[in-house]
Protein backbone atom coordinates (compact mmCIF):
# COMPACT_ATOMS: atom_id res chain seq x y z
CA UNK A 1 67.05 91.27 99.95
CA UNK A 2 65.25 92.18 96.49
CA UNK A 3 61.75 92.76 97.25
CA UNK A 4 60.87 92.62 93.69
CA UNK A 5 63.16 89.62 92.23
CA UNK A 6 64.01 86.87 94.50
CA UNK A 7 67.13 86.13 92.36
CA UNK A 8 68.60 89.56 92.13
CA UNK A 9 71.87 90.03 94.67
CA UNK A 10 74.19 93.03 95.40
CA UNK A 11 76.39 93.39 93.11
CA UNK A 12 79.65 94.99 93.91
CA UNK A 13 80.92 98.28 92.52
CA UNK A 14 84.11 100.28 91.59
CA UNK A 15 83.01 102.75 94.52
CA UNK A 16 83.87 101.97 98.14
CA UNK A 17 80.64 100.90 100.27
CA UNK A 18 78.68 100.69 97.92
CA UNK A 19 76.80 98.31 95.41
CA UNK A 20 73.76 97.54 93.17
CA UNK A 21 71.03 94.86 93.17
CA UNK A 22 71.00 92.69 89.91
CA UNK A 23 73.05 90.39 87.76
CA UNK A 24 76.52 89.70 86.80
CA UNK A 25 76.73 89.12 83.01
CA UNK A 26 80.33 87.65 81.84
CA UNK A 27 81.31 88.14 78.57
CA UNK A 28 84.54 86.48 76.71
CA UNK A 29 85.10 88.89 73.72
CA UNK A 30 87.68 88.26 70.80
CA UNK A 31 90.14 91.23 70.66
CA UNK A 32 90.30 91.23 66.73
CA UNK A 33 86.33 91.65 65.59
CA UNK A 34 84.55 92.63 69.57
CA UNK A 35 82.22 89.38 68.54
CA UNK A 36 81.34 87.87 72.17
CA UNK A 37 82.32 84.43 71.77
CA UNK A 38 80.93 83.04 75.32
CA UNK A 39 79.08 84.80 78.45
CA UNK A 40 77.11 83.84 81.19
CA UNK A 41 74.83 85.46 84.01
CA UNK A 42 75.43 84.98 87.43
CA UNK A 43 73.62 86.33 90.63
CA UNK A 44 76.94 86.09 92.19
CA UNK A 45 78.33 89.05 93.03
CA UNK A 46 81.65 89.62 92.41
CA UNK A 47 83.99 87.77 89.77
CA UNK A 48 86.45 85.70 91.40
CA UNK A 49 86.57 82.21 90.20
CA UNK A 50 85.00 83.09 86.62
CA UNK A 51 88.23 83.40 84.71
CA UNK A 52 88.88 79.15 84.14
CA UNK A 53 85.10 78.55 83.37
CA UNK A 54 84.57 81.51 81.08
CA UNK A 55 87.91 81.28 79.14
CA UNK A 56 86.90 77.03 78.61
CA UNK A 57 83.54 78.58 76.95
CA UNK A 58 85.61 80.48 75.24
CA UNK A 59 87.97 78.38 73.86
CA UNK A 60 84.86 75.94 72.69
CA UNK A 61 83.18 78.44 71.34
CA UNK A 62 86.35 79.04 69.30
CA UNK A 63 87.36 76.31 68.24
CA UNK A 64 91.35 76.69 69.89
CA UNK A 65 93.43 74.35 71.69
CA UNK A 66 95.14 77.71 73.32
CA UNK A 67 93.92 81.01 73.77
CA UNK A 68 95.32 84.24 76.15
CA UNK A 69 92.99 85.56 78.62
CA UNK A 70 93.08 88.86 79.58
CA UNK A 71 91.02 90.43 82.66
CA UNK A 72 91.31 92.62 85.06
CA UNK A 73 91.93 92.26 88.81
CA UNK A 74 88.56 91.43 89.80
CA UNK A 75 89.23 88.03 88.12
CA UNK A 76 92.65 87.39 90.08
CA UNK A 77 92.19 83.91 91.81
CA UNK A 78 95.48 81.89 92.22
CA UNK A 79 93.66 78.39 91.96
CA UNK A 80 91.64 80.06 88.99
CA UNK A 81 95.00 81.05 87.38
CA UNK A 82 96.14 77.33 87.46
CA UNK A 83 93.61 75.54 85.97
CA UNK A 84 93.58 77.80 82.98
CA UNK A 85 97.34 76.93 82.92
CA UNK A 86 96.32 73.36 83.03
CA UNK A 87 93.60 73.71 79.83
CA UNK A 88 96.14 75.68 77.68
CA UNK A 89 95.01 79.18 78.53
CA UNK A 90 97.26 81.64 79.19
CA UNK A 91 95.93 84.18 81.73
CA UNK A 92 97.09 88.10 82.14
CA UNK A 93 95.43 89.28 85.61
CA UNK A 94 96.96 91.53 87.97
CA UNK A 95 96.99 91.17 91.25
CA UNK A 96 95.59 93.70 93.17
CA UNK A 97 96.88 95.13 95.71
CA UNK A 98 95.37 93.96 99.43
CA UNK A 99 98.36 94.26 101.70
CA UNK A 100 97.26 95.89 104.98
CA UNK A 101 101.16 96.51 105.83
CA UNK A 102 101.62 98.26 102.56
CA UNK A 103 98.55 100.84 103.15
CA UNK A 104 99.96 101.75 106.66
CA UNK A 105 103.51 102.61 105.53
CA UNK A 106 105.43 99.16 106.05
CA UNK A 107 107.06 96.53 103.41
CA UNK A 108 104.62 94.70 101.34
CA UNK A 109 104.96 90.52 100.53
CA UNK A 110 105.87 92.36 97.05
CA UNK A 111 109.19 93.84 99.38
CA UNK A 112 110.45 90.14 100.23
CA UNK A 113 111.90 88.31 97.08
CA UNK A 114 111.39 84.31 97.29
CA UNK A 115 114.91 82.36 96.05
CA UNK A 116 113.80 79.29 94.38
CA UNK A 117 116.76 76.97 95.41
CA UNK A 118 117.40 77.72 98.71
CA UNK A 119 113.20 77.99 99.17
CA UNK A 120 113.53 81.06 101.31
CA UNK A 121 112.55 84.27 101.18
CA UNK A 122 114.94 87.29 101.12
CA UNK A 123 113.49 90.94 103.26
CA UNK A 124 114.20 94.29 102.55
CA UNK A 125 117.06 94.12 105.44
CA UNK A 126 119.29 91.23 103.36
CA UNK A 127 118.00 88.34 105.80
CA UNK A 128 116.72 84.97 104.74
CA UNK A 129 113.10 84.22 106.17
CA UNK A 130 113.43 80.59 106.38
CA UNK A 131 110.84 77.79 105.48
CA UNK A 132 109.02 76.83 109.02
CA UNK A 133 106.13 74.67 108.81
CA UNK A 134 103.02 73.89 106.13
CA UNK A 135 99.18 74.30 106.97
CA UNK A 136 96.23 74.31 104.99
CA UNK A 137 93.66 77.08 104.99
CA UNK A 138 90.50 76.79 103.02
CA UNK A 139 91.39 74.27 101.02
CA UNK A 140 94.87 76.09 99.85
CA UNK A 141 98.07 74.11 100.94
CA UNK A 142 100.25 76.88 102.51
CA UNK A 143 104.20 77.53 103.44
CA UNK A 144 105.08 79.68 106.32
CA UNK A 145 108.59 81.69 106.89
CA UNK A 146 110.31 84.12 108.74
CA UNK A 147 113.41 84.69 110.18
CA UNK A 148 115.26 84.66 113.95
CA UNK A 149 116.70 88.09 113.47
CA UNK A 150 113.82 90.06 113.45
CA UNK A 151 113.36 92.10 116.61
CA UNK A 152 117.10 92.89 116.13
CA UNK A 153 116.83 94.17 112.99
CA UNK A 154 116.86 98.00 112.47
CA UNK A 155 114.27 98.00 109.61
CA UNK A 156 111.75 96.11 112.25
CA UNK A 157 109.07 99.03 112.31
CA UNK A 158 108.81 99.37 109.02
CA UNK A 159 107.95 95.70 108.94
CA UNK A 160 106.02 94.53 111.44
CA UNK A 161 104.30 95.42 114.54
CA UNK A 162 105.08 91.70 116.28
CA UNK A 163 108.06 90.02 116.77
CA UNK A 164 108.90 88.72 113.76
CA UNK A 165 107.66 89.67 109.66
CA UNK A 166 105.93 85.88 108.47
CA UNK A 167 105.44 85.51 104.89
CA UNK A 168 103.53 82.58 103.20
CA UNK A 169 103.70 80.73 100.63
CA UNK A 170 101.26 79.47 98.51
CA UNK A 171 102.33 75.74 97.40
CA UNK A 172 101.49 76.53 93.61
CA UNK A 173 102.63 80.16 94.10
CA UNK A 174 105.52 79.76 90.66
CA UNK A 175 102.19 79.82 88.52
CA UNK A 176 101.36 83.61 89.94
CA UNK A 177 104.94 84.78 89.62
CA UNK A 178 105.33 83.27 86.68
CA UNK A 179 101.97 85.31 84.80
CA UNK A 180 103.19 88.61 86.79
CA UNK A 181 106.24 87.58 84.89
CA UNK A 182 104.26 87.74 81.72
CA UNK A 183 102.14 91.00 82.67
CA UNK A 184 105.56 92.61 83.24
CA UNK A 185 106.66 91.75 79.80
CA UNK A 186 103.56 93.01 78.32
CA UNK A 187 102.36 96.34 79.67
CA UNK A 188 99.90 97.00 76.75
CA UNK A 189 97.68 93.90 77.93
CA UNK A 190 95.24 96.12 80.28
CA UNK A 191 94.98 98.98 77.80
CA UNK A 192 93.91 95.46 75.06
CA UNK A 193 91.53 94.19 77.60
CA UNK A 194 89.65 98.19 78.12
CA UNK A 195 89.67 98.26 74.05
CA UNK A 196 88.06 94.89 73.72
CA UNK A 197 85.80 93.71 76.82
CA UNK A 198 84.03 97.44 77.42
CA UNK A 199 83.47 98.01 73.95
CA UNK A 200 80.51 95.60 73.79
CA UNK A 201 79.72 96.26 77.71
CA UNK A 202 79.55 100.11 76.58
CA UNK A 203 77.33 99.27 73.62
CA UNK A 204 74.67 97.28 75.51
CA UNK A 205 74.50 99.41 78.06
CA UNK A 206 73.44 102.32 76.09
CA UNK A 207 70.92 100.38 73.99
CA UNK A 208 69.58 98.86 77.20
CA UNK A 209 68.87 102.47 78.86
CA UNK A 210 69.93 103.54 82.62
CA UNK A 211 67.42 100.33 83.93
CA UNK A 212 69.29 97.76 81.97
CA UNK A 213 67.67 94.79 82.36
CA UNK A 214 63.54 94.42 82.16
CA UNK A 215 63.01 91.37 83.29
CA UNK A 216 62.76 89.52 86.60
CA UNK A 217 64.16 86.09 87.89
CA UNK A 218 67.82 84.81 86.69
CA UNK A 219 65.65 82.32 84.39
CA UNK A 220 64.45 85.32 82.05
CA UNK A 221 67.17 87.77 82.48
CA UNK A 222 69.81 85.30 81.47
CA UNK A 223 67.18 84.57 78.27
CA UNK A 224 67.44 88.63 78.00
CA UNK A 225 70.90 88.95 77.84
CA UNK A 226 71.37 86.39 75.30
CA UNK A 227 68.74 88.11 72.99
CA UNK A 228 70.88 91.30 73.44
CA UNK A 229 74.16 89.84 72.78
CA UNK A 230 72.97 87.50 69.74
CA UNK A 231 71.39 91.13 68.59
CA UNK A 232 74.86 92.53 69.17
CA UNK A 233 76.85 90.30 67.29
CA UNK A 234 74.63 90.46 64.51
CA UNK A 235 75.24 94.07 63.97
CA UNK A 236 78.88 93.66 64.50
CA UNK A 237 78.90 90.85 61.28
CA UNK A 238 76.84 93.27 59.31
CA UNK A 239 79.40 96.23 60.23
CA UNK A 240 82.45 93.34 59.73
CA UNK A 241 80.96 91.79 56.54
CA UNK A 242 78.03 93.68 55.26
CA UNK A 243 74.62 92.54 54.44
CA UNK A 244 74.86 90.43 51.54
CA UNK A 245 77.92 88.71 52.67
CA UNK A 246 76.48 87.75 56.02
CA UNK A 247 73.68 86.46 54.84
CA UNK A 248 75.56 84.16 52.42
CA UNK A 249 77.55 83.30 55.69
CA UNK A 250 74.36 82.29 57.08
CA UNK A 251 72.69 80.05 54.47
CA UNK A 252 76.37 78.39 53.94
């Protein structure tokens, strides 16, 4: 609880335990000019489920029937992922990596390969884990497998710690493999997104001081960060174009 802004909420941070009270600002920045096309402020605090809403700003803003979206893991949200497939975005977002197997030693759902036709999933050890039964867990229609052989196997402790490894399936899971797919093919997407997004983040940040923002409520901040940003895109035109030619821009 803010005592001084009733809006204000923790924000999440790269360290562990930790956080800060105050505001999300999103930002959709082209990668050719660093002009921020679309943003938003939020008093949500982390950025899951902002990828599909900020990249259809985006692609108004723009003018584009298709656009690629790149962000980083903080973004990854499978239902996210499809409805930007579904709008003619193409996202690049990594997963990132939550498996509490993986951290204690023992195969990862990365470990078991899933084999389209025969809708199984293949382990570490060569055995199928077999489709068993669908359920549906906030909201998200799921698949469930695993395989008879388990407690037989001699790969079993480096599996699981019950009797048998279950891996599920996510019923629009092709959509995930298929932009991991994509992210494989292009390895310079991440080092795109640092170059482009934290440029402008960088640059308002230091004109903003170590306080950032001044004002109070999500009313006036969000009216605060769109005063910086329309300040920042001015003096990227006028670095882009130059004086004269921006203001010609303008009165066109």
């Amino acid at each position: 609880v803010s005592l001084t802004d009733p809006d204000a909420r923790a924000m999440t941070s790269a360290g562990r335990g930790t956080s800060i009270v105050g505001y999300n600002l999103q930002a959709a920045v082209d990668a050719e000019h660093h002009l921020i096309v679309a943003h938003e402020l939020l008093n949500i605090g982390n950025d899951r489920g902002q990828l599909s809403s900020m990249a259809a700003k985006a692609k108004a803003a723009m003018g584009v029937d298709t656009l690629d979206a790149i962000a980083d893991k903080g973004y990854f949200k499978g239902e996210d992922i499809r409805t930007c497939e579904g709008m003619g975005v193409t996202a690049f977002v990594p997963r990132p990596l939550t498996s509490g197997a993986k951290a204690k030693g023992r195969f990862g759902k990365p470990d078991f390969v899933y084999l389209e036709q025969e809708n199984v999933y293949r382990c570490p050890a060569g055995e199928d884990l077999i489709y068993r039964y669908t359920s549906v867990e906030d909201g998200l229609t799921l698949h469930s497998y695993w395989s008879s052989n388990c407690q037989t196997c001699a790969l079993h402790d480096q599996c699981t710690t019950g009797k048998e490894r279950r891996v599920r399936r996510w019923e629009h899971e092709a959509v995930v493999e298929a932009m991991e797919r994509r992210l494989d093919r292009t390895p310079e997407a991440m080092r795109i997104r640092r170059q482009t997004v934290e440029h402008p983040f960088g640059t308002l940040k230091a004109w903003m001081g170590s306080t950032h923002f001044q004002m109070k409520t999500l009313k006036n901040v969000r009216t605060e960060a769109s005063l910086h940003i329309l300040a920042y895109n001015f003096k990227r035109l006028v670095a882009i174009l130059g004086v004269r030619p921006m203001i010609a821009a303008i009165q066109t």
